[in-house]
C-alpha atoms as a PDB file:
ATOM      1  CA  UNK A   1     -36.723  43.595  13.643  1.00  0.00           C
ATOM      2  CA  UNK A   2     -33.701  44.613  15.115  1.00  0.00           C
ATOM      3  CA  UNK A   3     -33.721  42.457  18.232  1.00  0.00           C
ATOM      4  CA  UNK A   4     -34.819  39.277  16.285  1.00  0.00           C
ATOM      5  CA  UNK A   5     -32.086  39.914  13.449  1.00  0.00           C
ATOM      6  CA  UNK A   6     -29.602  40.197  16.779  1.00  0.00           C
ATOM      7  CA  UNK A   7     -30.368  37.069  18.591  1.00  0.00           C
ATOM      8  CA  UNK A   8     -30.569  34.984  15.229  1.00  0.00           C
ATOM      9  CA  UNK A   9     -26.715  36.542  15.242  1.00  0.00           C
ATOM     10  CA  UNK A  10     -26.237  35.601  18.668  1.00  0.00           C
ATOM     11  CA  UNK A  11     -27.415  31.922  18.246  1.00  0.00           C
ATOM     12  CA  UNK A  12     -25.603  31.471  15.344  1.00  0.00           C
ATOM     13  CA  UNK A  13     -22.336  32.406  17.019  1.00  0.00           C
ATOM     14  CA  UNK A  14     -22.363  30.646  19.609  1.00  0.00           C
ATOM     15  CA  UNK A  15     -23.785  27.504  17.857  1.00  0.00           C
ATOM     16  CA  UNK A  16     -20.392  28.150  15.228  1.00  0.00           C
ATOM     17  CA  UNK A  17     -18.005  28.502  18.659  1.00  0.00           C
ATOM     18  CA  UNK A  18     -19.971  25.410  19.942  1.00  0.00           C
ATOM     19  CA  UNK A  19     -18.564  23.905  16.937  1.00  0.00           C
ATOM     20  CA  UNK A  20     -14.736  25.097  17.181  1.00  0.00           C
ATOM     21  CA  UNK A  21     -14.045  23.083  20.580  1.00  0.00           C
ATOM     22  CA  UNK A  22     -14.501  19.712  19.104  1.00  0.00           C
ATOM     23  CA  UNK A  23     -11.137  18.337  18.690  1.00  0.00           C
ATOM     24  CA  UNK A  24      -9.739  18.782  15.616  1.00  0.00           C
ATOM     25  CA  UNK A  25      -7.542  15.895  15.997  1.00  0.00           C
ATOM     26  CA  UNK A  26     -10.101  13.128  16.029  1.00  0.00           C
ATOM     27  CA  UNK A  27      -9.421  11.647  12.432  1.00  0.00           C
ATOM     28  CA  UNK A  28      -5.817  12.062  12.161  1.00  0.00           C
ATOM     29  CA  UNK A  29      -6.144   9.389  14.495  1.00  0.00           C
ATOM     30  CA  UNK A  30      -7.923   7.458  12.589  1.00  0.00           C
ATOM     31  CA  UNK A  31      -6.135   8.562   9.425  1.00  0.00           C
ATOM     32  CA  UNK A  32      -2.963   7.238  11.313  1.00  0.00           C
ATOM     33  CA  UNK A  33      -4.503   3.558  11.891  1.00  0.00           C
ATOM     34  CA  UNK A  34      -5.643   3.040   8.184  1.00  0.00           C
ATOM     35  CA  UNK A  35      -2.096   4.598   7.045  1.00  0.00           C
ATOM     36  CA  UNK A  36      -0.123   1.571   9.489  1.00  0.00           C
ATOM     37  CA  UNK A  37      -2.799  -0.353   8.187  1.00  0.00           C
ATOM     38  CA  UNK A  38      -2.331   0.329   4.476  1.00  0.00           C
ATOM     39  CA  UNK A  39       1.448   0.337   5.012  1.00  0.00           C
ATOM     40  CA  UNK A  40       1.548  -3.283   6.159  1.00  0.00           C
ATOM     41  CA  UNK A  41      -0.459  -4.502   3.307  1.00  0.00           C
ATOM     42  CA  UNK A  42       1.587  -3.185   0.953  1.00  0.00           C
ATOM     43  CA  UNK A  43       4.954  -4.507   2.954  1.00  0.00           C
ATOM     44  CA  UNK A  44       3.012  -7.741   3.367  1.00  0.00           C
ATOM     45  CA  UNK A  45       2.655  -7.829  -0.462  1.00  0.00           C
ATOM     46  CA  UNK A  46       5.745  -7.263  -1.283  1.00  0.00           C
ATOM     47  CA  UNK A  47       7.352 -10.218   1.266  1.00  0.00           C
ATOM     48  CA  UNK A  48       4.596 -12.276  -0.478  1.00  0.00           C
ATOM     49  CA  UNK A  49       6.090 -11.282  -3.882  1.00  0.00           C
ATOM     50  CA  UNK A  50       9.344 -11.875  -2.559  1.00  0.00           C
ATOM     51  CA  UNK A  51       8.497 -15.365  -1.959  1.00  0.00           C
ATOM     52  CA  UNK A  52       6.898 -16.419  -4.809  1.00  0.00           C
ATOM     53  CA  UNK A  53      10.759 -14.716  -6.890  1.00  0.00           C
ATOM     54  CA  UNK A  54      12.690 -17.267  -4.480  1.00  0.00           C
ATOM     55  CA  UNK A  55      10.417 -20.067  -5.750  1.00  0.00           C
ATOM     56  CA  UNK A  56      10.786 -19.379  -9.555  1.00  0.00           C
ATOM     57  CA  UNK A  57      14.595 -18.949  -9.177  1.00  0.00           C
ATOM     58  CA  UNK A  58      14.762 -22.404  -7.824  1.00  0.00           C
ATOM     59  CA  UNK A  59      12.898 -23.472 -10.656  1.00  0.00           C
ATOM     60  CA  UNK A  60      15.423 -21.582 -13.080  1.00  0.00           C
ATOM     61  CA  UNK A  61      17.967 -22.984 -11.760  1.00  0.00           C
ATOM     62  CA  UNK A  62      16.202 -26.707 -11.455  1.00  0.00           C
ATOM     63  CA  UNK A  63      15.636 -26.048 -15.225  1.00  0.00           C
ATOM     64  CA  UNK A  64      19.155 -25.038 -15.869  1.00  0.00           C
ATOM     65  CA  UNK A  65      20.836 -27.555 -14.006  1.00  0.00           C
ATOM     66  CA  UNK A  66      18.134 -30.642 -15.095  1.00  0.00           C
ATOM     67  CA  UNK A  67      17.963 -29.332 -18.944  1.00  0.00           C
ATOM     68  CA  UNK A  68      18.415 -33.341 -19.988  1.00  0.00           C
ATOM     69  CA  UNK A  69      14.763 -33.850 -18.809  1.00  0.00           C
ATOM     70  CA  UNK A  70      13.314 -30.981 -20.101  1.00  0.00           C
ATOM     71  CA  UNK A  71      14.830 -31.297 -23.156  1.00  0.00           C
ATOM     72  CA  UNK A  72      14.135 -28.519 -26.318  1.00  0.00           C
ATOM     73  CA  UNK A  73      11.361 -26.743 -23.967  1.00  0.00           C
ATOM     74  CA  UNK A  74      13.678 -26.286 -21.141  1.00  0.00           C
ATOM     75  CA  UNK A  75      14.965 -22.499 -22.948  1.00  0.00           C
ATOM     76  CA  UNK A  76      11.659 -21.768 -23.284  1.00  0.00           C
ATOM     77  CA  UNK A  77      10.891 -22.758 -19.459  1.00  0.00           C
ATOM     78  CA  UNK A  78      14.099 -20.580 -18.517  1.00  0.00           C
ATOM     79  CA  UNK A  79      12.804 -17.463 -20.248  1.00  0.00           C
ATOM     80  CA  UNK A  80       8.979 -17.539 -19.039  1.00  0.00           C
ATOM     81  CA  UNK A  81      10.866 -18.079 -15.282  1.00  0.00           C
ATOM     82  CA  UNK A  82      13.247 -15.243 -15.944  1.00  0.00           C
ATOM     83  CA  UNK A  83      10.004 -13.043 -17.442  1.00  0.00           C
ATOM     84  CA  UNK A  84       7.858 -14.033 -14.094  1.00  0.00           C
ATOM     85  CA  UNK A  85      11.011 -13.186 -11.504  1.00  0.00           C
ATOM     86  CA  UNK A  86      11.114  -9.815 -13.501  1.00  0.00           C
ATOM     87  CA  UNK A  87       7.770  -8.985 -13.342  1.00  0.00           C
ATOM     88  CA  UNK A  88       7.511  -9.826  -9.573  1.00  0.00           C
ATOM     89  CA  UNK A  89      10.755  -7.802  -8.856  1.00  0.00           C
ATOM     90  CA  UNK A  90       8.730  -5.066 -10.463  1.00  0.00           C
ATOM     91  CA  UNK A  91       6.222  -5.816  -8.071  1.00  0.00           C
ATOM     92  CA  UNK A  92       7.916  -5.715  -5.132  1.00  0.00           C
ATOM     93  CA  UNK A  93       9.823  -2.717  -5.885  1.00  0.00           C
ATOM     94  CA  UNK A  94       6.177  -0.650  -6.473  1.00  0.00           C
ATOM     95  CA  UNK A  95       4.685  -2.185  -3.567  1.00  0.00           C
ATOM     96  CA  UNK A  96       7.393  -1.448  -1.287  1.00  0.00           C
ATOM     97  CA  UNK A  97       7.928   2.647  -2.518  1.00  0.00           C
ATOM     98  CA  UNK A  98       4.018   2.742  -2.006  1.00  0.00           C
ATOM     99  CA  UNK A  99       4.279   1.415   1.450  1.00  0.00           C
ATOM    100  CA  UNK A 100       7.363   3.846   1.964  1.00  0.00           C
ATOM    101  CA  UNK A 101       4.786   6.501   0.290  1.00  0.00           C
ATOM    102  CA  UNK A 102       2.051   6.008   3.011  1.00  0.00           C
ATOM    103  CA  UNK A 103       4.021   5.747   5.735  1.00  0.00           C
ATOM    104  CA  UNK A 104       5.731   9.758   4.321  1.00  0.00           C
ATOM    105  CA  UNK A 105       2.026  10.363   4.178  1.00  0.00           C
ATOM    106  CA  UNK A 106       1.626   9.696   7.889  1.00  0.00           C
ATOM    107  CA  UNK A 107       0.384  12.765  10.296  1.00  0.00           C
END
């Protein structure tokens, strides 16, 4: 009983030191690609973002220089632009600290 109980040990220890020599480094690697990966999305999202703000301050502006032609709904044109720039500056500013966050995150 002995001997059998002794050899089940000895299998099992060398199938468990078997195991410790794979390289434990093999998904950090991985981890690293999808963290660059997730990174640019977010930094891509954000110049994106960044974009569309550029476009509705020209459009504040158009409807702040051009308020004959709008007439009584160019205020309420203004505010809705300012709201959008506001929200999208929001936006950008999350979008950038979570790319800043993965990239902290990186091994």
């Amino acid at each position: 009983m002995t001997l059998k109980s002794l050899i089940l040990l000895v299998l099992a220890e060398s199938l468990l030191s078997a195991c410790s020599f794979m390289e434990p480094h093999a998904m950090d690697t991985d981890l690293t690609i999808q963290h660059e990966a997730l990174a640019k999305h977010f930094q891509d999202e954000a110049n994106e973002l960044q974009t569309k703000i550029e476009e509705h301050k020209e459009y504040l502006s158009q409807f702040e220089s051009q308020r004959y032609v709008y007439g009584r709904h160019a205020n309420d044109l203004k505010a809705h632009s300012q709201e959008v720039i506001d929200l999208y500056q929001q936006a950008v500013t999350a979008n950038r600290d979570m790319a800043e966050m993965v990239r902290g995150t990186e091994h």
